[in-house]
N, C-alpha and C. Protein backbone atom coordinates (compact mmCIF):
# COMPACT_ATOMS: atom_id res chain seq x y z
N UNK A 1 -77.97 -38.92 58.92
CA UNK A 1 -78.66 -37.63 58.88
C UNK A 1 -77.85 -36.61 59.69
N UNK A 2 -77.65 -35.74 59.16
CA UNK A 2 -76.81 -34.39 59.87
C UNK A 2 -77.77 -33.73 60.91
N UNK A 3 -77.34 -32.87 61.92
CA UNK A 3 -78.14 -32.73 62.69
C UNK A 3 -77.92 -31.64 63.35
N UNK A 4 -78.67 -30.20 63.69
CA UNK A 4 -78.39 -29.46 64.58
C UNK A 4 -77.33 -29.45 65.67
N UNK A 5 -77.70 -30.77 66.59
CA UNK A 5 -76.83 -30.93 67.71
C UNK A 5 -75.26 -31.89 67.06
N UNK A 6 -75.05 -32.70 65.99
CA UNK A 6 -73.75 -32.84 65.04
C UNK A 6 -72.71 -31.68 65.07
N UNK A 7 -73.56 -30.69 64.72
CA UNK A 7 -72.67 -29.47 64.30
C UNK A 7 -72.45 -28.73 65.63
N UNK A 8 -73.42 -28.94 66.51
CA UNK A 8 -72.68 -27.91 68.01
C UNK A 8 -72.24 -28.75 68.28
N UNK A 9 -71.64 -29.87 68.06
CA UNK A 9 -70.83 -30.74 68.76
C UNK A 9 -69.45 -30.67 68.25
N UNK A 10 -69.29 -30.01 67.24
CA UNK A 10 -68.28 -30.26 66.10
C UNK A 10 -67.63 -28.79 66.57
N UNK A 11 -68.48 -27.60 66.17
CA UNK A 11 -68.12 -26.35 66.73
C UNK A 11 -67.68 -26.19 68.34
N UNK A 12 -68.02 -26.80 69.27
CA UNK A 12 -66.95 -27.07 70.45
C UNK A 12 -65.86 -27.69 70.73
N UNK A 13 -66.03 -28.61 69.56
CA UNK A 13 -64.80 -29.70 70.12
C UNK A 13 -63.44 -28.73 69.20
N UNK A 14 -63.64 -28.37 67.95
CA UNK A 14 -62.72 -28.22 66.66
C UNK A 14 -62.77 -26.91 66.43
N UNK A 15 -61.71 -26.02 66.25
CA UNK A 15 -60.95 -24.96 65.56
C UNK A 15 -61.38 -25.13 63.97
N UNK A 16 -61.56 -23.20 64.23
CA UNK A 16 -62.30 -22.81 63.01
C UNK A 16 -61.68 -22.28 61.80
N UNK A 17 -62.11 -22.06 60.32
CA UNK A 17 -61.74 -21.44 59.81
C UNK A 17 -62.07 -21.22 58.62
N UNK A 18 -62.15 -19.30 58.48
CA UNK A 18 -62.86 -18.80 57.37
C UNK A 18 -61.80 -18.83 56.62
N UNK A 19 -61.89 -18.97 55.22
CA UNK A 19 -61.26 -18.46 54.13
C UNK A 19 -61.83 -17.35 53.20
N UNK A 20 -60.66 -16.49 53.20
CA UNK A 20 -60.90 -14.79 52.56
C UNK A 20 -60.64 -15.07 51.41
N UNK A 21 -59.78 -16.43 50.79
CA UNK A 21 -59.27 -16.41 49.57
C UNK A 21 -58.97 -17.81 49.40
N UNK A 22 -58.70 -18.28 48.38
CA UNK A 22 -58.45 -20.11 47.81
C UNK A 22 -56.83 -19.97 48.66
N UNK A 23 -57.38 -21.41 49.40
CA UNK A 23 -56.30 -21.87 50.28
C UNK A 23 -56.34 -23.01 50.31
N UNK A 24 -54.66 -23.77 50.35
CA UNK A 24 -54.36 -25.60 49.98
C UNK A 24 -54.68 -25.59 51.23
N UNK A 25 -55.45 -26.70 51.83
CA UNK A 25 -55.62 -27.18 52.77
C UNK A 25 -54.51 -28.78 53.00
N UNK A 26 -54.28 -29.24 52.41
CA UNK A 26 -53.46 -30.37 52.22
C UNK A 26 -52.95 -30.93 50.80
N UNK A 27 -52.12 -31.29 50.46
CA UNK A 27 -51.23 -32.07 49.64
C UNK A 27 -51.13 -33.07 49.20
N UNK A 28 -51.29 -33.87 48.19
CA UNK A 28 -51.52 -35.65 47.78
C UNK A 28 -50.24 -36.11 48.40
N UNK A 29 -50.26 -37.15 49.25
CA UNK A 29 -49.15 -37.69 49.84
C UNK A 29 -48.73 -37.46 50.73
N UNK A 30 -49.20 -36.11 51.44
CA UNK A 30 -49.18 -35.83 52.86
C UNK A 30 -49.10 -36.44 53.94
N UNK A 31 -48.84 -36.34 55.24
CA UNK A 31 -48.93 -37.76 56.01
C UNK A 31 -50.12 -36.47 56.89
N UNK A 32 -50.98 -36.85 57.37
CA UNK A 32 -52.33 -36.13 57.83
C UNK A 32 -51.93 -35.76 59.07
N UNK A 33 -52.10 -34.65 59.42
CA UNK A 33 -52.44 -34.11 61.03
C UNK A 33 -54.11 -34.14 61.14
N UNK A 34 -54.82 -34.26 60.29
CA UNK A 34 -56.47 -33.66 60.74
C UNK A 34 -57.04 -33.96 59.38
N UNK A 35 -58.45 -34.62 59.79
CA UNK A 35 -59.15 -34.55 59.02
C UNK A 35 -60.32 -33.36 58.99
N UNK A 36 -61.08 -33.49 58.03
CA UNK A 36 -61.54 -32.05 58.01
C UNK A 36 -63.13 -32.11 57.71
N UNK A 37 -63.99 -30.79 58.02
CA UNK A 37 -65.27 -30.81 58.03
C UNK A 37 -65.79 -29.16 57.35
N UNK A 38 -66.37 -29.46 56.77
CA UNK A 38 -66.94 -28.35 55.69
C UNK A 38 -68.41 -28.10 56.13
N UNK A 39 -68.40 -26.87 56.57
CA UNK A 39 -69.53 -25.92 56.71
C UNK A 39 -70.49 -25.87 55.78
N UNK A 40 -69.24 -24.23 55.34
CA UNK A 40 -69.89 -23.75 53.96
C UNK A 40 -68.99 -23.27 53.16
N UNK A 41 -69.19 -23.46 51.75
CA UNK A 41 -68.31 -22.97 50.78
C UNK A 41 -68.22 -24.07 50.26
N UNK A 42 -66.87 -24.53 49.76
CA UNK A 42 -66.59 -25.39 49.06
C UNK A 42 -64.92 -25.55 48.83
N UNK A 43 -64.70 -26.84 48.82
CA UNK A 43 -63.50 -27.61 49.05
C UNK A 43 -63.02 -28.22 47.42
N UNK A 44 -62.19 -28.49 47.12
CA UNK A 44 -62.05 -29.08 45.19
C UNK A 44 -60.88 -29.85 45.74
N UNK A 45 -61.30 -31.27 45.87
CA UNK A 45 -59.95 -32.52 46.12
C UNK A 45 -59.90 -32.77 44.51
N UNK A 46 -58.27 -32.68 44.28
CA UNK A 46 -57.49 -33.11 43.16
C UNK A 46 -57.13 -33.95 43.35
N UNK A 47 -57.54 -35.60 42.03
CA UNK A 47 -56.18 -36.32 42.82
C UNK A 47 -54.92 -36.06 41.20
N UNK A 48 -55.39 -35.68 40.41
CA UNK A 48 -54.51 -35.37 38.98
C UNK A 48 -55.14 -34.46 38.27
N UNK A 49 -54.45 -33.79 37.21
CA UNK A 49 -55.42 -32.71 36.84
C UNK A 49 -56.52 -33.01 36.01
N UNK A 50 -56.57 -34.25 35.89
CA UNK A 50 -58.08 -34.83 35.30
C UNK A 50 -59.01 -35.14 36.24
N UNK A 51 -58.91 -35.61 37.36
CA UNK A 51 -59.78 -35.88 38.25
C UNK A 51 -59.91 -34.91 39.55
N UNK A 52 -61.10 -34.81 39.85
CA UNK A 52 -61.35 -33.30 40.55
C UNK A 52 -63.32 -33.90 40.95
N UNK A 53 -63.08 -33.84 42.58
CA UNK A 53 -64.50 -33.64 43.21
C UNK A 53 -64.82 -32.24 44.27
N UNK A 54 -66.00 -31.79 44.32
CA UNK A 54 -65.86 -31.18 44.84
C UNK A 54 -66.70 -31.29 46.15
N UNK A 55 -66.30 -30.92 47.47
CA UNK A 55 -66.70 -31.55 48.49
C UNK A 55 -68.37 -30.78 48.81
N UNK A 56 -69.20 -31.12 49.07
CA UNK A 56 -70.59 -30.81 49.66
C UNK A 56 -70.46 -30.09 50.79
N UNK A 57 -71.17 -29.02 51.06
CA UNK A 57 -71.27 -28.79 53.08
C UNK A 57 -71.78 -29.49 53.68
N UNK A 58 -71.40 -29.36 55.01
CA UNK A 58 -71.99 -30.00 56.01
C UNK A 58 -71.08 -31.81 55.82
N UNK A 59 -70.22 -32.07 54.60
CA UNK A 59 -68.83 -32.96 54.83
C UNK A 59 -68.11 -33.21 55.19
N UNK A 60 -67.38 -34.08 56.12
CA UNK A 60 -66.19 -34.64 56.21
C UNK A 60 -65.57 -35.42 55.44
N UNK A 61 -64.07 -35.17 55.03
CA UNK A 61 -63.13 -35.36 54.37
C UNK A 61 -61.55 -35.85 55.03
N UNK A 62 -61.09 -36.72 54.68
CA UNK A 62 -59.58 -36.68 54.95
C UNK A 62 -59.57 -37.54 56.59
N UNK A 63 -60.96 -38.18 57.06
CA UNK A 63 -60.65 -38.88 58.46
C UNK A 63 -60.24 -39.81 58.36
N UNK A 64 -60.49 -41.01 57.33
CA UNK A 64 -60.13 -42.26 57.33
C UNK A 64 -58.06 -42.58 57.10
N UNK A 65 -57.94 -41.40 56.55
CA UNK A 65 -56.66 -41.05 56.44
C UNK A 65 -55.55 -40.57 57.76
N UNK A 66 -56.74 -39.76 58.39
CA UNK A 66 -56.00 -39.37 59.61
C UNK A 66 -55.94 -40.18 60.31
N UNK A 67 -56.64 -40.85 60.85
CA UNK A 67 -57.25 -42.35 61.53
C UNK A 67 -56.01 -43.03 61.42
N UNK A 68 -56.03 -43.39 60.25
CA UNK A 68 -55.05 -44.74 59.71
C UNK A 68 -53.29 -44.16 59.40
N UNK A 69 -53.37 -42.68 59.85
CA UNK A 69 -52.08 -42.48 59.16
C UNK A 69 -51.50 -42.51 57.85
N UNK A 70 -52.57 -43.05 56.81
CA UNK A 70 -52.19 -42.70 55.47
C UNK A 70 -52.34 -41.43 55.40
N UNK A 71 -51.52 -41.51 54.21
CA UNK A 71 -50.92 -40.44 53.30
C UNK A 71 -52.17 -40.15 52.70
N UNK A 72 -52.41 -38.43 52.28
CA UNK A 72 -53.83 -38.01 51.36
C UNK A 72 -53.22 -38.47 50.21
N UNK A 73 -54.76 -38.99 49.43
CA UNK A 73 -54.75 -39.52 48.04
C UNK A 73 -54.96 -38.47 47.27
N UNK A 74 -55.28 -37.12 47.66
CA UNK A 74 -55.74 -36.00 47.11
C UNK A 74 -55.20 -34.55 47.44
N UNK A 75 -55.60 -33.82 46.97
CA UNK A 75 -54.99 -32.47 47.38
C UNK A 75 -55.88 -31.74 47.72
N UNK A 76 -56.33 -30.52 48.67
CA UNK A 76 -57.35 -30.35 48.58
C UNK A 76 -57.28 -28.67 48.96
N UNK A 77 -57.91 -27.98 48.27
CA UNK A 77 -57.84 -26.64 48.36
C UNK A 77 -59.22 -26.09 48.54
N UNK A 78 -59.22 -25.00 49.83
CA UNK A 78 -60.64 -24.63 49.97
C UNK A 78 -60.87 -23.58 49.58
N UNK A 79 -62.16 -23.14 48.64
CA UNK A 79 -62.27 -22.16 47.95
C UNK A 79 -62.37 -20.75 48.88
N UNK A 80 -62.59 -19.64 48.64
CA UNK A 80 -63.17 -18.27 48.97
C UNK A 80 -64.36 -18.13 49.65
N UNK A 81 -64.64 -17.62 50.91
CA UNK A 81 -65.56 -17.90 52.21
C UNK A 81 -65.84 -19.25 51.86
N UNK A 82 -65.49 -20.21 52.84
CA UNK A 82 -65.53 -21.23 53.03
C UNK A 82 -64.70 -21.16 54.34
N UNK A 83 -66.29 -22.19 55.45
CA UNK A 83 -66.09 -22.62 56.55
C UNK A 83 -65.69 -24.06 56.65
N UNK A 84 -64.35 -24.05 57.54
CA UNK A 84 -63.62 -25.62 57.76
C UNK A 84 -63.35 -25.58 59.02
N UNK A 85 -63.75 -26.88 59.93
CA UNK A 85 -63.24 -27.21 60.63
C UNK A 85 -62.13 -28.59 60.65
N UNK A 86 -61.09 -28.01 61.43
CA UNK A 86 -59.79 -29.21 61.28
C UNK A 86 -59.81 -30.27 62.66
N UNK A 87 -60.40 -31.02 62.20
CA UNK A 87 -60.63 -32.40 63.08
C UNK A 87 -58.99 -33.17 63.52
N UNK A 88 -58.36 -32.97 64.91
CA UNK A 88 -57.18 -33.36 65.08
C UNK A 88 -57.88 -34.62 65.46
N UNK A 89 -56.41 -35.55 65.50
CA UNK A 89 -56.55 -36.85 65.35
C UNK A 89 -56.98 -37.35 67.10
N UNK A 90 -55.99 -36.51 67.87
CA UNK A 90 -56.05 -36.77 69.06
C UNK A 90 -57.93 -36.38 69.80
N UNK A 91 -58.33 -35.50 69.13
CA UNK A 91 -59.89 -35.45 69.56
C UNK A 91 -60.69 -36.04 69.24
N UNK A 92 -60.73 -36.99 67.75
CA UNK A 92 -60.97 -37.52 67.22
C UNK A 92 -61.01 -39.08 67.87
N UNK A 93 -59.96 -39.14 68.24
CA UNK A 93 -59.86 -40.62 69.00
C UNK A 93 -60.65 -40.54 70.32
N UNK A 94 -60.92 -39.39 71.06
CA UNK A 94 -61.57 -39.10 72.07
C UNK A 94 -62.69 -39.15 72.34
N UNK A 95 -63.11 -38.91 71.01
CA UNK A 95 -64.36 -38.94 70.60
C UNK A 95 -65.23 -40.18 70.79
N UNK A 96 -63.96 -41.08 69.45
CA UNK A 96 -64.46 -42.50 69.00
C UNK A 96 -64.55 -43.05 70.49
N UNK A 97 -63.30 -43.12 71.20
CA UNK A 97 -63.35 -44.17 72.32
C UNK A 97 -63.81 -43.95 73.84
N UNK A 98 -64.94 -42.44 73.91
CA UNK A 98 -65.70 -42.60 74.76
C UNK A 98 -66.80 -43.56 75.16
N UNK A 99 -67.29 -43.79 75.87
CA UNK A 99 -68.47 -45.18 76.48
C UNK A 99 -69.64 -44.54 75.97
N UNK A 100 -69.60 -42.99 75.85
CA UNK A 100 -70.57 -42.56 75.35
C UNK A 100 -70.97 -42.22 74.15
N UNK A 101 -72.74 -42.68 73.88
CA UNK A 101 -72.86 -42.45 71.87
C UNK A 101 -73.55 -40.71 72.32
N UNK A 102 -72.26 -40.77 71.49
CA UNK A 102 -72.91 -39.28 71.10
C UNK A 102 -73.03 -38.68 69.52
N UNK A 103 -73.54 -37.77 69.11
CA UNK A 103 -74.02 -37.38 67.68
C UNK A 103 -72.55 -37.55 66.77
N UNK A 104 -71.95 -36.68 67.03
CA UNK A 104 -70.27 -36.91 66.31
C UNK A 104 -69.77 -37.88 66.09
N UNK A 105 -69.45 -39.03 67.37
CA UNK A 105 -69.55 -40.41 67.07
C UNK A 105 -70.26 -41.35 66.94
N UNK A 106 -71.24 -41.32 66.63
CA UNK A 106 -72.52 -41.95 65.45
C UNK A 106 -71.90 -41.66 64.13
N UNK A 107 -71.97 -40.64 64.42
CA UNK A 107 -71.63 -39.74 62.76
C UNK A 107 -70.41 -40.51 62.09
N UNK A 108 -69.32 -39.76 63.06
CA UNK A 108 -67.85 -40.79 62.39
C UNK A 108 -67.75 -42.08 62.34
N UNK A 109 -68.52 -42.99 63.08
CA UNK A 109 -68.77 -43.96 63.08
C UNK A 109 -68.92 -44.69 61.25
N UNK A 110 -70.30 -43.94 61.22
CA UNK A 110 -70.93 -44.06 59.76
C UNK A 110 -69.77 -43.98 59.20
N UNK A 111 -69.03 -42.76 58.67
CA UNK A 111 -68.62 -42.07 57.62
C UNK A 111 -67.20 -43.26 57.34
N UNK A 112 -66.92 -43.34 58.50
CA UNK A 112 -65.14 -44.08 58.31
C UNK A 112 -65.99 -45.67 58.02
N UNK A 113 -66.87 -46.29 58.19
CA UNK A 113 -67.01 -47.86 58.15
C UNK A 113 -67.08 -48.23 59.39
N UNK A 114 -67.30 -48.03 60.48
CA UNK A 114 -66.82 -48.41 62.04
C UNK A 114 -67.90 -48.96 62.25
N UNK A 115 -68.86 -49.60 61.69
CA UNK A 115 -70.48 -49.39 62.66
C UNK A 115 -70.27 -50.86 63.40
């Protein structure tokens, strides 16, 4: 369950960003700096030009990748006003390997398989 205090947790830790206009956020095959978290708007991961999802708000995308150092399986471009936050790997790990449960890591917990 997403949660009020999820998202102020997310908005302190992670760098923001509006989009004025359709912008690639990452590349199929990329090697990942950050996984990513969707506000509002909307995100369209390609992995060929037949296959195409489009990401939900209030999503994360692209952690299990950052995590693991794979390469994106997808491409992913965020549409026109659309809020993203870019989840670096190094906060991310900070997160996971505090003593403390907190909402974010519950959360990532879930999302990557970690439980």
């Amino acid at each position: 369950q997403f949660t009020k205090e999820l998202l102020k947790e997310i908005k302190k830790l992670f760098p923001q960003k509006n989009t004025l206009s359709s912008v690639p956020l990452f590349y199929k095959n990329q090697i990942p700096l950050s996984g990513f978290f969707l506000e509002r708007g909307k995100v369209i991961l390609t992995k060929n030009r037949h296959t195409s999802i489009e990401v939900s708000p209030y999503s994360f995308f692209g952690l299990s990748e950052c995590l693991n150092n794979d390469p994106y399986v997808f491409e992913a471009e965020a549409l026109k006003d659309s809020t993203i936050y870019f989840l670096d790997k190094t906060t991310l790990l900070e997160v996971l390997n505090t003593t403390r449960n907190t909402p974010l890591k519950n959360y990532i917990e879930k999302v990557i398989g970690n439980n």
